[in-house]
Protein backbone atom coordinates (compact mmCIF):
# COMPACT_ATOMS: atom_id res chain seq x y z
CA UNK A 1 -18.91 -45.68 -83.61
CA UNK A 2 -19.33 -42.14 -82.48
CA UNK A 3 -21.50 -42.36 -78.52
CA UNK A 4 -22.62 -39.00 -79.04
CA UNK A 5 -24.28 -38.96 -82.04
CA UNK A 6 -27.63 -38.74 -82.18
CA UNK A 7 -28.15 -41.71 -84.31
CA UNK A 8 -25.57 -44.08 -82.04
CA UNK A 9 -26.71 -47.77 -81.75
CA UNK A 10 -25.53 -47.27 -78.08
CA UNK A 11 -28.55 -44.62 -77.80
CA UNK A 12 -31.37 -47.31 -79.54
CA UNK A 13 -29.66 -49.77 -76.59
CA UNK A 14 -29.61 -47.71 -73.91
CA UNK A 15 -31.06 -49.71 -70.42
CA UNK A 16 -34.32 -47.78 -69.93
CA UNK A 17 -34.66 -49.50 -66.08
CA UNK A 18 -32.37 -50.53 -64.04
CA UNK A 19 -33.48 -52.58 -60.96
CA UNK A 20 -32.35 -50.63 -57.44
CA UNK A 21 -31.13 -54.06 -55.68
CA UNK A 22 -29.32 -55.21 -59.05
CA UNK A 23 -27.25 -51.39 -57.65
CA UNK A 24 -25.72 -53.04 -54.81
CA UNK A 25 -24.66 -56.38 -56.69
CA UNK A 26 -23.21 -54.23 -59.28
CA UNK A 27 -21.62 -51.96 -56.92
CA UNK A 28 -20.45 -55.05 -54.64
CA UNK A 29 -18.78 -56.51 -57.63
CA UNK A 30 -17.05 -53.48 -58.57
CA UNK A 31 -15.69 -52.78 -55.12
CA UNK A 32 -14.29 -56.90 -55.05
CA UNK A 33 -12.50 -56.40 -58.72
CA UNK A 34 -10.88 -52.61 -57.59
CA UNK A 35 -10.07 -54.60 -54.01
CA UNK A 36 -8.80 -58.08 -55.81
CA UNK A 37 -6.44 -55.08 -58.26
CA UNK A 38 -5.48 -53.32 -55.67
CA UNK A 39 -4.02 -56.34 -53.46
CA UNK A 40 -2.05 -58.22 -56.94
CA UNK A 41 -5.27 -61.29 -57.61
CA UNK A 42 -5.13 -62.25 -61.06
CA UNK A 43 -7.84 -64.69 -60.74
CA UNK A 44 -10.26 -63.52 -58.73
CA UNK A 45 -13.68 -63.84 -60.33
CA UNK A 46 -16.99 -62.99 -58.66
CA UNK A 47 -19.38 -64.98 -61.02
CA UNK A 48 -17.37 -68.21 -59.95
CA UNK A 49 -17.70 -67.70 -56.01
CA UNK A 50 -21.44 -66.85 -56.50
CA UNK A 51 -22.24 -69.78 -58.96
CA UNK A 52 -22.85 -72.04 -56.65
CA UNK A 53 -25.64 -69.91 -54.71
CA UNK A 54 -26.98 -68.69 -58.07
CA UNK A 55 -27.00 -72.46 -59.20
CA UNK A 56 -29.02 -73.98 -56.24
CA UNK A 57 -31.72 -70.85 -56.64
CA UNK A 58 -32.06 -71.44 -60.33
CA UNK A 59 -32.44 -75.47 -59.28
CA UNK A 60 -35.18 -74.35 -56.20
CA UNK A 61 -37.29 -72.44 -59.05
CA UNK A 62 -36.88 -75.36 -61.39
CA UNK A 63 -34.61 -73.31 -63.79
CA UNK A 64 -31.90 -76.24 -63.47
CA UNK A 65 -32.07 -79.94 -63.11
CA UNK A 66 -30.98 -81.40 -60.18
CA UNK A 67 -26.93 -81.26 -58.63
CA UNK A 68 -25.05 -84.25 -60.13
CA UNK A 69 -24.09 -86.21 -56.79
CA UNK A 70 -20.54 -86.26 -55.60
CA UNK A 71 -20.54 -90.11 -56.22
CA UNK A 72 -21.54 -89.77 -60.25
CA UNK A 73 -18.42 -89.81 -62.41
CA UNK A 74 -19.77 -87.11 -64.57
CA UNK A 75 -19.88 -84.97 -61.62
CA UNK A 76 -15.62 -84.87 -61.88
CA UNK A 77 -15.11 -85.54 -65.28
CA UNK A 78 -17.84 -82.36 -66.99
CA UNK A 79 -19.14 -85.07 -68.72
CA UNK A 80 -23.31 -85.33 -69.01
């Protein structure tokens, strides 16, 4: 697939908008995988420390059903 031709998929896909705050979480996440590089962190993933927060707003707007309590086995085991 050629980007530069005129014709290029990429082109037909191209984002038309791109939300200003959605900038700063990009760029945030960018500067944590150049610094987790740069100091020798394989497994350093900024979806899984945000999850969490992410998780409880999608629960607040009724997006997600409610937190599996620490005492439910299923909680532990991935198990629904």
């Amino acid at each position: 697939m050629d980007p530069f031709d005129p014709n290029s998929p990429l082109k037909k896909m191209a984002v038309k908008h791109f939300p200003s705050d959605m900038f700063f979480v990009l760029r945030v996440v960018q500067l944590l995988r150049g610094l987790s590089t740069h100091m020798g962190v394989d497994n350093f993933s900024t979806a899984h420390q945000w999850r969490p927060f992410a998780d409880e707003t999608l629960r607040q707007h009724g997006l997600l059903p409610p937190a599996k309590l620490w005492w439910q086995e299923s909680a532990f085991t991935g198990e629904a």
